[in-house]
N, C-alpha and C. Protein backbone atom coordinates (compact mmCIF):
# COMPACT_ATOMS: atom_id res chain seq x y z
N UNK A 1 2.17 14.22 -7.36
CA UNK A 1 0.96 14.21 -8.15
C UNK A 1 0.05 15.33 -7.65
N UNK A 2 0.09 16.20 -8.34
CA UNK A 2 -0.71 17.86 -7.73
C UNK A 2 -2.30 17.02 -7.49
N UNK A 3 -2.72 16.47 -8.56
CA UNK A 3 -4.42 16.43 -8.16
C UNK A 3 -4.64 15.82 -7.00
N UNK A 4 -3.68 14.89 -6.71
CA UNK A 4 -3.98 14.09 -5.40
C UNK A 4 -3.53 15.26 -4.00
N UNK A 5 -2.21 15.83 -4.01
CA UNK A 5 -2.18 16.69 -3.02
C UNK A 5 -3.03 17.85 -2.95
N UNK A 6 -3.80 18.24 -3.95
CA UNK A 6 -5.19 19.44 -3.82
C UNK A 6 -6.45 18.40 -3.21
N UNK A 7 -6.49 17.54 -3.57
CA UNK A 7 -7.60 16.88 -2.58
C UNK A 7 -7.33 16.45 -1.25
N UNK A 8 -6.07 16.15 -0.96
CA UNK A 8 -5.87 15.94 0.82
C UNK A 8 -5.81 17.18 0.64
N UNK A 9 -5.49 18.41 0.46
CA UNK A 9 -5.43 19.50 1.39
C UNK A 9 -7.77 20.28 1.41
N UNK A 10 -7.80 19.64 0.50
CA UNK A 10 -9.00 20.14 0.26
C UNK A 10 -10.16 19.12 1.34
N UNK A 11 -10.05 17.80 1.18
CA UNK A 11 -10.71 17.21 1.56
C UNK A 11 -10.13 15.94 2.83
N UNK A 12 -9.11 16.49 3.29
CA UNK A 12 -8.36 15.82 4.18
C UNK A 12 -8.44 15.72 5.59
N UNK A 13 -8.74 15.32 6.53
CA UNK A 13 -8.54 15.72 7.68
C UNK A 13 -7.67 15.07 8.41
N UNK A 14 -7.30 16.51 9.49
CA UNK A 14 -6.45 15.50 10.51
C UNK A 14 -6.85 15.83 11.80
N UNK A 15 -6.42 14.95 12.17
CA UNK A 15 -6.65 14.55 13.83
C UNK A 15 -5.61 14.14 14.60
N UNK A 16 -5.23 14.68 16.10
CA UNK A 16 -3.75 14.57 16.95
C UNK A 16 -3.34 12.85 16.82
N UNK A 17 -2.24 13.03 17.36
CA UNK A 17 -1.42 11.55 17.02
C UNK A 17 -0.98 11.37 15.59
N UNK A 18 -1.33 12.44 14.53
CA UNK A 18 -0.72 11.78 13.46
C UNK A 18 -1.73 11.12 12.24
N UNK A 19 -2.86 11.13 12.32
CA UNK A 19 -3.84 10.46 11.66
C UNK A 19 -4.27 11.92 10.87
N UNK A 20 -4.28 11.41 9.38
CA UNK A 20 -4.78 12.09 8.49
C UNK A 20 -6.24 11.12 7.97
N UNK A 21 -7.04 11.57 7.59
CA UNK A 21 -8.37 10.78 7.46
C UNK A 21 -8.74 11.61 5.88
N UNK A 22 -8.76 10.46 4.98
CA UNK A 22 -9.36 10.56 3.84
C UNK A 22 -9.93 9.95 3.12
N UNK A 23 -11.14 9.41 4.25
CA UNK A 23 -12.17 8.27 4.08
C UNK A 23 -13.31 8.99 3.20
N UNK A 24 -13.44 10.02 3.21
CA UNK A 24 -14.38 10.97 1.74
C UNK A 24 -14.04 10.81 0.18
N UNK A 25 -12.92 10.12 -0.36
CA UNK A 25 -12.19 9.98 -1.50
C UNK A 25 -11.35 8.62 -1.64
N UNK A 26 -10.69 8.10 -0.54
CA UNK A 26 -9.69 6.87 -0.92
C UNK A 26 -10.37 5.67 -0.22
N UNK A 27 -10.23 5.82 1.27
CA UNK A 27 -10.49 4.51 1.65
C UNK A 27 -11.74 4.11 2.62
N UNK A 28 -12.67 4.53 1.86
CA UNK A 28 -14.13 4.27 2.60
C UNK A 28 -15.14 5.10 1.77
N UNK A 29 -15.56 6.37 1.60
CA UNK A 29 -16.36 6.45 -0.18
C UNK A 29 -14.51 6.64 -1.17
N UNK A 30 -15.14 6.00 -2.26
CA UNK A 30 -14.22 6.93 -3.28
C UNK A 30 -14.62 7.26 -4.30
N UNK A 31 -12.87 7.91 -4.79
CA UNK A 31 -13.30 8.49 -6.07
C UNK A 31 -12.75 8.09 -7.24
N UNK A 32 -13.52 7.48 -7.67
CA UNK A 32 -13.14 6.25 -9.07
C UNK A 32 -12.10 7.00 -10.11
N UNK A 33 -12.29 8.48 -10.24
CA UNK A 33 -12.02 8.86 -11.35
C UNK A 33 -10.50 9.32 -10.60
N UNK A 34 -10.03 9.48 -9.79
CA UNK A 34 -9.05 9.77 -8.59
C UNK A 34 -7.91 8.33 -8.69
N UNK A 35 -9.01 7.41 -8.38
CA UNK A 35 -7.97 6.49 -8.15
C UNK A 35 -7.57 6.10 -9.48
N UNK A 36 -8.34 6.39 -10.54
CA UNK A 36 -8.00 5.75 -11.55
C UNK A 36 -6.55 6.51 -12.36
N UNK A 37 -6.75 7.93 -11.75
CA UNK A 37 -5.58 8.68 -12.31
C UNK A 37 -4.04 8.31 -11.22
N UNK A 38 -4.20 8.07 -10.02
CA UNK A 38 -3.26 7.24 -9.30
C UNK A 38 -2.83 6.11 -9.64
N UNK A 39 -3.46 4.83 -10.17
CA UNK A 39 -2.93 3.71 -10.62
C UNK A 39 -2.39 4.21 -12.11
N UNK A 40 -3.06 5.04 -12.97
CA UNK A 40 -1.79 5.49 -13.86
C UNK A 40 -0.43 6.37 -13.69
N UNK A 41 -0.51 6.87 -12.54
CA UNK A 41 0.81 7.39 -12.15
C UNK A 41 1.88 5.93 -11.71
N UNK A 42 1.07 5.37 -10.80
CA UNK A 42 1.58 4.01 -10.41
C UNK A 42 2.40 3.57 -11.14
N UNK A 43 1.62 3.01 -12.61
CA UNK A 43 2.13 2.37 -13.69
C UNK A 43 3.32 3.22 -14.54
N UNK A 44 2.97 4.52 -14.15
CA UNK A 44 4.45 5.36 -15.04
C UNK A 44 5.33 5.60 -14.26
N UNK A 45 5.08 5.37 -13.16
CA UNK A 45 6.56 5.40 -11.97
C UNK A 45 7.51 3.76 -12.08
N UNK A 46 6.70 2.98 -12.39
CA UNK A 46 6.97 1.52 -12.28
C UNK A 46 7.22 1.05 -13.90
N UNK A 47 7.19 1.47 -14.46
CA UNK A 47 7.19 1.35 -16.37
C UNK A 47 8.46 0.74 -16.48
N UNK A 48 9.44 0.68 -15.90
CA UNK A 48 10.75 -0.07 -15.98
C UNK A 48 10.59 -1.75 -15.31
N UNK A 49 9.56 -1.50 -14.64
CA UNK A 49 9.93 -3.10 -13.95
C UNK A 49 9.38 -4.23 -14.09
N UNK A 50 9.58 -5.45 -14.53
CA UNK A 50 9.03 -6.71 -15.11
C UNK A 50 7.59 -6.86 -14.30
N UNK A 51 6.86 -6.30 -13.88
CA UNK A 51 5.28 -7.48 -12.81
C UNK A 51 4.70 -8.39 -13.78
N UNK A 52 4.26 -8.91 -12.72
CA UNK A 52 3.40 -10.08 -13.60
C UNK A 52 2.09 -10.17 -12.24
N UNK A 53 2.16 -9.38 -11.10
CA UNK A 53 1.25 -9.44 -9.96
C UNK A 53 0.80 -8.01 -9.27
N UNK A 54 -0.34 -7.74 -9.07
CA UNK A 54 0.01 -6.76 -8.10
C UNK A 54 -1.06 -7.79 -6.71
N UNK A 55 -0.09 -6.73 -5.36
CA UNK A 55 -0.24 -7.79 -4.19
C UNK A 55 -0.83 -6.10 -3.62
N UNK A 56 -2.07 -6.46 -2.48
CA UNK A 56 -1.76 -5.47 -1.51
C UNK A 56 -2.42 -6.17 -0.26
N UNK A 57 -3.01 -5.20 0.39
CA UNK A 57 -3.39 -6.22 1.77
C UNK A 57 -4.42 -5.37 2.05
N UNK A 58 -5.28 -6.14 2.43
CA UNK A 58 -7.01 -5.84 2.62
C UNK A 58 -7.14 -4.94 4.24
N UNK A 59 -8.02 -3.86 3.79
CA UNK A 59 -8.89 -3.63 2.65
C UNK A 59 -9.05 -2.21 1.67
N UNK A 60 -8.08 -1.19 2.68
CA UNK A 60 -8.14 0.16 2.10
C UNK A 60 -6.92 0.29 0.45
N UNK A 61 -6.47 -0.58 0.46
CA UNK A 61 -5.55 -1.44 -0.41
C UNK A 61 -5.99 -1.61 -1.52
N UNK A 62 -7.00 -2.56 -1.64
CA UNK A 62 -7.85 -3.00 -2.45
C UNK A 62 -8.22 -2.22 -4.37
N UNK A 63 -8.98 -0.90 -3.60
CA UNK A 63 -9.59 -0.71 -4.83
C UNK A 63 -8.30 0.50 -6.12
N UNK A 64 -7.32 0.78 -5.23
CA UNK A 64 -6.19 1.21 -5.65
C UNK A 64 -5.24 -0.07 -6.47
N UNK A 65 -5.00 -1.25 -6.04
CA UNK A 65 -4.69 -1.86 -7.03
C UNK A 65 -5.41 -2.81 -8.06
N UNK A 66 -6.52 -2.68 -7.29
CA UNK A 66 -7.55 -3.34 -8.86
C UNK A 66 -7.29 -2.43 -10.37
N UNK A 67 -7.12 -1.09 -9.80
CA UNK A 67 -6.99 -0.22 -10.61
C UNK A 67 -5.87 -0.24 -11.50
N UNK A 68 -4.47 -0.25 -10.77
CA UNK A 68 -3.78 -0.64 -11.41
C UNK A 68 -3.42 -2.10 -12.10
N UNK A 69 -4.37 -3.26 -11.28
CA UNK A 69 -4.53 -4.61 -12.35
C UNK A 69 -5.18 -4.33 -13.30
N UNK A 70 -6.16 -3.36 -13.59
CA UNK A 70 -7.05 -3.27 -14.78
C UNK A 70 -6.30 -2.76 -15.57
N UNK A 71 -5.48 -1.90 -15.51
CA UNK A 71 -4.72 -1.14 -16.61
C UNK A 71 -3.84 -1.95 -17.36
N UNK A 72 -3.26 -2.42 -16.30
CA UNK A 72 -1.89 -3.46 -16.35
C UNK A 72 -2.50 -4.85 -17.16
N UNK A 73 -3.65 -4.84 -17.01
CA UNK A 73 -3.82 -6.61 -17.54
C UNK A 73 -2.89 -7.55 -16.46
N UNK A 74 -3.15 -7.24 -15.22
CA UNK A 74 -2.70 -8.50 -14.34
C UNK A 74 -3.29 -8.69 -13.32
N UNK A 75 -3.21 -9.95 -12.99
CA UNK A 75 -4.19 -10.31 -11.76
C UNK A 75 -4.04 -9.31 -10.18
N UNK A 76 -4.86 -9.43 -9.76
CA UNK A 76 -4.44 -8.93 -8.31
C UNK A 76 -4.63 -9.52 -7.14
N UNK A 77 -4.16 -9.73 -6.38
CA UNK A 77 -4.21 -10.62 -4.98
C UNK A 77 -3.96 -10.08 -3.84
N UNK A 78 -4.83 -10.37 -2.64
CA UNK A 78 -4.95 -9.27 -1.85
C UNK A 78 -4.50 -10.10 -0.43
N UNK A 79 -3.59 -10.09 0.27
CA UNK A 79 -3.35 -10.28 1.40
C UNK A 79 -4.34 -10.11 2.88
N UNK A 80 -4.84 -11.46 3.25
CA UNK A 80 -5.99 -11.43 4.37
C UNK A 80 -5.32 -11.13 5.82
N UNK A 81 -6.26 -9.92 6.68
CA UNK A 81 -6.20 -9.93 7.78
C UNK A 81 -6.98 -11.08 9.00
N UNK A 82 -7.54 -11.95 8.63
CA UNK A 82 -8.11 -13.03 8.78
C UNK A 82 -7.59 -14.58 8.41
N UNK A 83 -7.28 -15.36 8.94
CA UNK A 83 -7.19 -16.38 8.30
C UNK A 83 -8.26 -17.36 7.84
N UNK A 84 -9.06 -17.96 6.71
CA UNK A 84 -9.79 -18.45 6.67
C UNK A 84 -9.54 -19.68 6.58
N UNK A 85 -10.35 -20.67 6.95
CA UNK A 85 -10.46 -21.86 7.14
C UNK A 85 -10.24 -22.95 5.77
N UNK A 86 -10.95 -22.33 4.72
CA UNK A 86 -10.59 -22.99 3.54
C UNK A 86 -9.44 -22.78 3.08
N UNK A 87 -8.31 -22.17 3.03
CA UNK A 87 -6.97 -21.38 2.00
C UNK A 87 -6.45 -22.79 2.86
N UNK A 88 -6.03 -22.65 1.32
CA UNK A 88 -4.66 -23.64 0.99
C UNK A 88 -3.02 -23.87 1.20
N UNK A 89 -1.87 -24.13 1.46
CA UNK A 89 -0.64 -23.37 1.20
C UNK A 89 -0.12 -22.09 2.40
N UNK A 90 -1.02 -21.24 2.98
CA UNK A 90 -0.75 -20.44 3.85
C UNK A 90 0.52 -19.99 4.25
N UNK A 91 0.59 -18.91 3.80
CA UNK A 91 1.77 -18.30 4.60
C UNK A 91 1.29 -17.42 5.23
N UNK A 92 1.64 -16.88 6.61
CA UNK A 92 1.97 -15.90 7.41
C UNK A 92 2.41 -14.91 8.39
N UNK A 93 2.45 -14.05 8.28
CA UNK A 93 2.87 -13.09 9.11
C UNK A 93 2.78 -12.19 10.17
N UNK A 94 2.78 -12.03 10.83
CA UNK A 94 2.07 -10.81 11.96
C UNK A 94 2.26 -9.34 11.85
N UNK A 95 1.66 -8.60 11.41
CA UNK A 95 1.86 -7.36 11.11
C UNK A 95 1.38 -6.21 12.25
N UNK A 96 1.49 -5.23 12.67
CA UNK A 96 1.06 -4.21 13.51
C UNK A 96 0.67 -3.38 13.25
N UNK A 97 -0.58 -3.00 12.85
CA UNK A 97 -1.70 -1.61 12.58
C UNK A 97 -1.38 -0.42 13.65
N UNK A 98 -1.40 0.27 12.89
CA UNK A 98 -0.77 1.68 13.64
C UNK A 98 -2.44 2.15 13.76
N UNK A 99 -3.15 2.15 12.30
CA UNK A 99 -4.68 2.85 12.88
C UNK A 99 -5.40 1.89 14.01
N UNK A 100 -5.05 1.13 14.07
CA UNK A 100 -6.04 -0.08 15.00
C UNK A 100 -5.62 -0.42 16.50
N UNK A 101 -3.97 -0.25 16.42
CA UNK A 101 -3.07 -0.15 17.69
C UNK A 101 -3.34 -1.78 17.75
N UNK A 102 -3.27 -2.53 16.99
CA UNK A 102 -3.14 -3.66 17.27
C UNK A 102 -2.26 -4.54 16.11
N UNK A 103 -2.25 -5.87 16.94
CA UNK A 103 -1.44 -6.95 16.09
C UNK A 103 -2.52 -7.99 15.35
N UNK A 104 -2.25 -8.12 13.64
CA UNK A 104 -3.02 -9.20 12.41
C UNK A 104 -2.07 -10.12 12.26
N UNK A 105 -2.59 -10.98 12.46
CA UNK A 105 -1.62 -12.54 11.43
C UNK A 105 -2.50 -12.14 9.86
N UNK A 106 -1.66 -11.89 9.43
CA UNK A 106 -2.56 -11.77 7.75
C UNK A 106 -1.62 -13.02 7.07
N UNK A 107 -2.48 -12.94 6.21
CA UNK A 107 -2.01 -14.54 5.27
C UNK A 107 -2.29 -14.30 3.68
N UNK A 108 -1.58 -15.22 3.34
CA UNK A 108 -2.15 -15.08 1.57
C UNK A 108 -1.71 -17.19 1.33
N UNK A 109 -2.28 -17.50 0.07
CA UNK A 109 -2.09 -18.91 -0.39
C UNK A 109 -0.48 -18.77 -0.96
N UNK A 110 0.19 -19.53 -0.79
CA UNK A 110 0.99 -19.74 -1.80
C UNK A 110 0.82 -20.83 -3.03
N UNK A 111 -0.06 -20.35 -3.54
CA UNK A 111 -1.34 -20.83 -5.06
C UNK A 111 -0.68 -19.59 -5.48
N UNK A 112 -1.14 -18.11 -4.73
CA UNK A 112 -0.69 -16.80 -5.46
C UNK A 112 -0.15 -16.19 -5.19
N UNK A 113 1.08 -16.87 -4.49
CA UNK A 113 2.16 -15.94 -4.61
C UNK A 113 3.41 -16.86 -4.61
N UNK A 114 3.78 -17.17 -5.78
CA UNK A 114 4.99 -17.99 -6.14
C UNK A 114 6.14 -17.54 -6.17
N UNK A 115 7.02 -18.34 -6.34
CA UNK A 115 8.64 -17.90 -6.77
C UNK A 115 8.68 -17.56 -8.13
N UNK A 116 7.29 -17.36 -9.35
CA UNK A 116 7.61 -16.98 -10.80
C UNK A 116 7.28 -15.93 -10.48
N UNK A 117 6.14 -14.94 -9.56
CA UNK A 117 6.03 -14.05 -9.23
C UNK A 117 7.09 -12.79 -8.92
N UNK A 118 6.53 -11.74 -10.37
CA UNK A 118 7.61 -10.28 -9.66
C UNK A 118 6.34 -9.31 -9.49
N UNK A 119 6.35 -8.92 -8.08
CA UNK A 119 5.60 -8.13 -7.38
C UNK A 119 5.37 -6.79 -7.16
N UNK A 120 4.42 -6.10 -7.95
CA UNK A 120 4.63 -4.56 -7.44
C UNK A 120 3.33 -4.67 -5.82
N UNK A 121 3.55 -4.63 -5.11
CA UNK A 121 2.58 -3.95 -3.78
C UNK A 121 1.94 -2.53 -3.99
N UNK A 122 0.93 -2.47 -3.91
CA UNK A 122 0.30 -1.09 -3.69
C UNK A 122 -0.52 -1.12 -2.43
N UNK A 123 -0.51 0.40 -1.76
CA UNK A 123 -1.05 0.80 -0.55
C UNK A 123 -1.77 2.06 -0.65
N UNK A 124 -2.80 2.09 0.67
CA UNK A 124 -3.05 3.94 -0.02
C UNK A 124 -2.17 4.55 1.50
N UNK A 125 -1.35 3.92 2.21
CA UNK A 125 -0.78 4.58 2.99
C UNK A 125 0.59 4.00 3.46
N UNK A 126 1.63 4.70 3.57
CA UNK A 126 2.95 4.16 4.14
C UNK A 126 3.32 5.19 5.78
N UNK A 127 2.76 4.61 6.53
CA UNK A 127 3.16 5.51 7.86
C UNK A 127 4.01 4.87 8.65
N UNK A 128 4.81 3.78 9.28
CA UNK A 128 5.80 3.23 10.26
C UNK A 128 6.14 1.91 9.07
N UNK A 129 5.50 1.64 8.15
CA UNK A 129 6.12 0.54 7.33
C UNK A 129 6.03 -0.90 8.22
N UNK A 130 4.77 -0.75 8.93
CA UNK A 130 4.63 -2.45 9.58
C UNK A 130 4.20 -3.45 8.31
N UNK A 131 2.96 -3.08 8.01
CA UNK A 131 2.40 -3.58 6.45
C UNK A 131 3.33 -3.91 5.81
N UNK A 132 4.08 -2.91 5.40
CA UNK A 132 4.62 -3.34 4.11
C UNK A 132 6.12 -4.41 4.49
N UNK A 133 6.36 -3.84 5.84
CA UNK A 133 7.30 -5.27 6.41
C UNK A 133 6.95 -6.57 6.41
N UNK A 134 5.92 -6.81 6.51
CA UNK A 134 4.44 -8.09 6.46
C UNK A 134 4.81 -8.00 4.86
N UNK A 135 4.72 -7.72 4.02
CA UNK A 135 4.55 -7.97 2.98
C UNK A 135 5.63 -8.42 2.41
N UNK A 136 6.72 -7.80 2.66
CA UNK A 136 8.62 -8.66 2.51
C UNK A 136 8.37 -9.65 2.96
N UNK A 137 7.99 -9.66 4.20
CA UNK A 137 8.11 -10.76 4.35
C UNK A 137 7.14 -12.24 4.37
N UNK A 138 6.15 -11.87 3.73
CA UNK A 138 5.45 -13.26 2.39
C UNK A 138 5.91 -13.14 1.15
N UNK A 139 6.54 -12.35 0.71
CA UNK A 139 7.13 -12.19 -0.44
C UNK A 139 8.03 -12.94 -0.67
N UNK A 140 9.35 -13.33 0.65
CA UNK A 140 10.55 -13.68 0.39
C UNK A 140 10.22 -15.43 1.24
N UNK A 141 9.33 -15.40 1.75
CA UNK A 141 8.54 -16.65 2.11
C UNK A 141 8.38 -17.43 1.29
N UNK A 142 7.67 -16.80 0.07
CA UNK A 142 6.99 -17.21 -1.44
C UNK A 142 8.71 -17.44 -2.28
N UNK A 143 9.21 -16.85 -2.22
CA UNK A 143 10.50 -17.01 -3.36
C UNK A 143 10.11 -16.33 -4.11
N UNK A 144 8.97 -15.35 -4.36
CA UNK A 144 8.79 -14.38 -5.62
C UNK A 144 9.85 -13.05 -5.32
N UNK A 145 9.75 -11.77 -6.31
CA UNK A 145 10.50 -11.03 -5.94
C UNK A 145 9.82 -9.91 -5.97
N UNK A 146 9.73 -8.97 -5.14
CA UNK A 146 9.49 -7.83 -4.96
C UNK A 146 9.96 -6.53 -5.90
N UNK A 147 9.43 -6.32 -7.07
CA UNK A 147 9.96 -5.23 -7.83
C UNK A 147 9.50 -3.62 -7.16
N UNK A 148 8.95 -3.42 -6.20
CA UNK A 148 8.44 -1.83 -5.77
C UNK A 148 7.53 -2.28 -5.34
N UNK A 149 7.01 -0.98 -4.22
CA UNK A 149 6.25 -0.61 -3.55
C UNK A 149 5.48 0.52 -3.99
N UNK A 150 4.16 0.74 -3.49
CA UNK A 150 3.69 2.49 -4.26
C UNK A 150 2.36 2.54 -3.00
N UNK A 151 2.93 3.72 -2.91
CA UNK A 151 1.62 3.65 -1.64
C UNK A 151 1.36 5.64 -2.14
N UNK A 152 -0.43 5.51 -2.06
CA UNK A 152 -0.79 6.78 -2.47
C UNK A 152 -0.11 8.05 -1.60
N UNK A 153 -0.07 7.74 -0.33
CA UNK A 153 0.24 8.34 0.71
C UNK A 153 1.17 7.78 1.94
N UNK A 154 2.34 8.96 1.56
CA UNK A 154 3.43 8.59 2.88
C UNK A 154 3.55 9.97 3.72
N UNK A 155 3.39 9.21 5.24
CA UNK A 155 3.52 10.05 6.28
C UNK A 155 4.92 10.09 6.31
N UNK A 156 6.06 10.74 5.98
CA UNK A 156 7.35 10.82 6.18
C UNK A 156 7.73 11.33 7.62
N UNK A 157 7.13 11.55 8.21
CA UNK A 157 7.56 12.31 10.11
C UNK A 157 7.18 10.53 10.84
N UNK A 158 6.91 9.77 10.04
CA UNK A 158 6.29 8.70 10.89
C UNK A 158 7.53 6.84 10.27
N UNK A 159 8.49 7.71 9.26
CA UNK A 159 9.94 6.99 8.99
C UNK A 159 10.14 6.22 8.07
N UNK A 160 8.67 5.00 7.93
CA UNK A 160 8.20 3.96 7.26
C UNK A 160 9.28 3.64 6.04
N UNK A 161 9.47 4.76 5.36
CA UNK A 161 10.32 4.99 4.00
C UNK A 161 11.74 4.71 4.63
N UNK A 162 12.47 4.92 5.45
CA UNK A 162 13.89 4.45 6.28
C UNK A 162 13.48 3.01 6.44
N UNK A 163 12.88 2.38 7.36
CA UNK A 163 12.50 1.11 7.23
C UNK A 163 12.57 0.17 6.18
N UNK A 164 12.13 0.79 5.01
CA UNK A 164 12.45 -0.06 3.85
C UNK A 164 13.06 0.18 2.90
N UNK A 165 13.64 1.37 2.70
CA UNK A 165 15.13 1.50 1.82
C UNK A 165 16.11 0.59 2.41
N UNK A 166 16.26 0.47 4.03
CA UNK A 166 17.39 0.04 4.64
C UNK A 166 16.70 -1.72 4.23
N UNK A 167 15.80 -2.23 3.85
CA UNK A 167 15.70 -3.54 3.25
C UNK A 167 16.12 -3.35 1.84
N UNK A 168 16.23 -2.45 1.09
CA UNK A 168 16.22 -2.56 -0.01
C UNK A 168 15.13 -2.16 -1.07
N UNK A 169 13.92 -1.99 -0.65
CA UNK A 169 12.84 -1.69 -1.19
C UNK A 169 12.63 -0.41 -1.95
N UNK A 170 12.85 -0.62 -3.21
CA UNK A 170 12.28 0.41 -4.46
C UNK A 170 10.69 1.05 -3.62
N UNK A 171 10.42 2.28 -3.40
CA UNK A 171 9.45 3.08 -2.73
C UNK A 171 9.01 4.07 -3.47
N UNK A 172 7.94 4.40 -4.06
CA UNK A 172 7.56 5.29 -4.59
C UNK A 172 6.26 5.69 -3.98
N UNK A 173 5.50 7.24 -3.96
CA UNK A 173 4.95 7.80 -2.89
C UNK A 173 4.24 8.99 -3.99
N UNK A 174 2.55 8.73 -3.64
CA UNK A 174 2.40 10.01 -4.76
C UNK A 174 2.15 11.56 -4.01
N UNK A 175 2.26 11.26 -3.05
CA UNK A 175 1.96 12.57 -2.23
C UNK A 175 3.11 12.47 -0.55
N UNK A 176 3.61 13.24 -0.57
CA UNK A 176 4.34 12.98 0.91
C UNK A 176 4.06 13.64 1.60
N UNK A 177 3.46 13.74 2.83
CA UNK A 177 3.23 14.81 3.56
C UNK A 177 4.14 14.80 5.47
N UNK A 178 5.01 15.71 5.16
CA UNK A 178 6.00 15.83 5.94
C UNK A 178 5.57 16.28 7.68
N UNK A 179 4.02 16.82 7.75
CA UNK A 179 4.11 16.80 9.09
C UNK A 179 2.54 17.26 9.18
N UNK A 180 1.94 16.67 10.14
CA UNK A 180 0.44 16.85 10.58
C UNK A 180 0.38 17.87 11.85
N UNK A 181 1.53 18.34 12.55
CA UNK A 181 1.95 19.18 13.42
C UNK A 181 0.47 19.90 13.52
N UNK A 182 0.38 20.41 14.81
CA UNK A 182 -1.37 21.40 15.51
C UNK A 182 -2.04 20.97 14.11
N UNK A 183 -2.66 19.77 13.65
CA UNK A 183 -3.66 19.83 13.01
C UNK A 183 -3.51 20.49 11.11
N UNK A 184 -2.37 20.43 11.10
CA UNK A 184 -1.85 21.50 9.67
C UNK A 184 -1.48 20.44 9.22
N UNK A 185 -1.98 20.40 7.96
CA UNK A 185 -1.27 18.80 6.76
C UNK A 185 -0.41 19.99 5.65
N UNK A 186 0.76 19.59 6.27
CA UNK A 186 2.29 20.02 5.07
C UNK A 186 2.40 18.93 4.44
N UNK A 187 2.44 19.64 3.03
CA UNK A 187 2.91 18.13 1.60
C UNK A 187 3.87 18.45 1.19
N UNK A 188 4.78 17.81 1.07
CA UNK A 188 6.48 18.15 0.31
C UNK A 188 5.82 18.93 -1.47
């Protein structure tokens, strides 16, 4: 998706270890009119596959698949890094944040996420594929089925995408960027 790779190279930063930061546009201010052209790529990469859900996990997650629930006409449900005291049904998982260097039990109800459930996941990032391993696995918890994944941005030097082909996981990626090497963001 050219418009999205002219804005990480335009408005992107990076920083050693691997961290690209594009909290100016995706996940901390954004850009409505940005994401809104991403959840329609979303939806034309995914145009073959039955959903009836989109799932992602809170919070940089969030306003990328509202986007694509609005288009889509389907609900969206967002996977908690918190467990709250009221939820019902609970399932969860322990996942490992690569930006945070730490370990979430995130949870979702199984109210919304059933076995009638076919699931597209959206992310605005795929870098080691812990998340989205957390997310197989409430998915297959639930008995729903996982039709694809779509994450705005995959760090490919960081594997995530091996991780979940070798599950099986349909992966689609609107920008790949192959290496953050001295501070330089390369996009396939």
């Amino acid at each position: 998706m050219e418009l999205l790779k002219q804005r990480i190279l335009q408005d992107g930063k990076c920083f050693p270890g691997g961290i690209l930061k594009v909290d100016s546009f995706i996940n901390h201010q954004m850009d409505p009119v940005l994401l809104y052209k991403v959840a329609e790529e979303f939806i034309r990469r995914f145009q073959d596959a039955k959903i009836n859900k989109i799932v992602t996990i809170e919070a940089s997650g969030i306003a990328p698949a509202i986007m694509v629930g609005y288009i889509m006409r389907l609900p969206v449900v967002f996977i908690k890094k918190k467990k709250p005291k009221t939820m019902e049904n609970m399932l969860t998982t322990v996942v490992h944040s690569f930006t945070k260097d730490r370990d979430y039990t995130v949870c979702i109800s199984s109210n919304f996420l059933t076995p009638d459930d076919r699931i597209l996941f959206i992310d605005d990032f795929l870098a080691y594929g812990n998340a989205a391993m957390g997310v197989l696995d409430l998915v297959q918890q639930s008995g729903a089925k996982l039709e694809g994944m779509g994450f705005i941005i995959e760090k490919a030097f960081q594997h995530g995408r091996d991780v979940l082909t070798d599950a099986h996981v349909r992966v689609e990626s609107l920008a790949i960027i192959d290496s953050l090497d001295d501070c330089k963001i390369t996009i396939r």
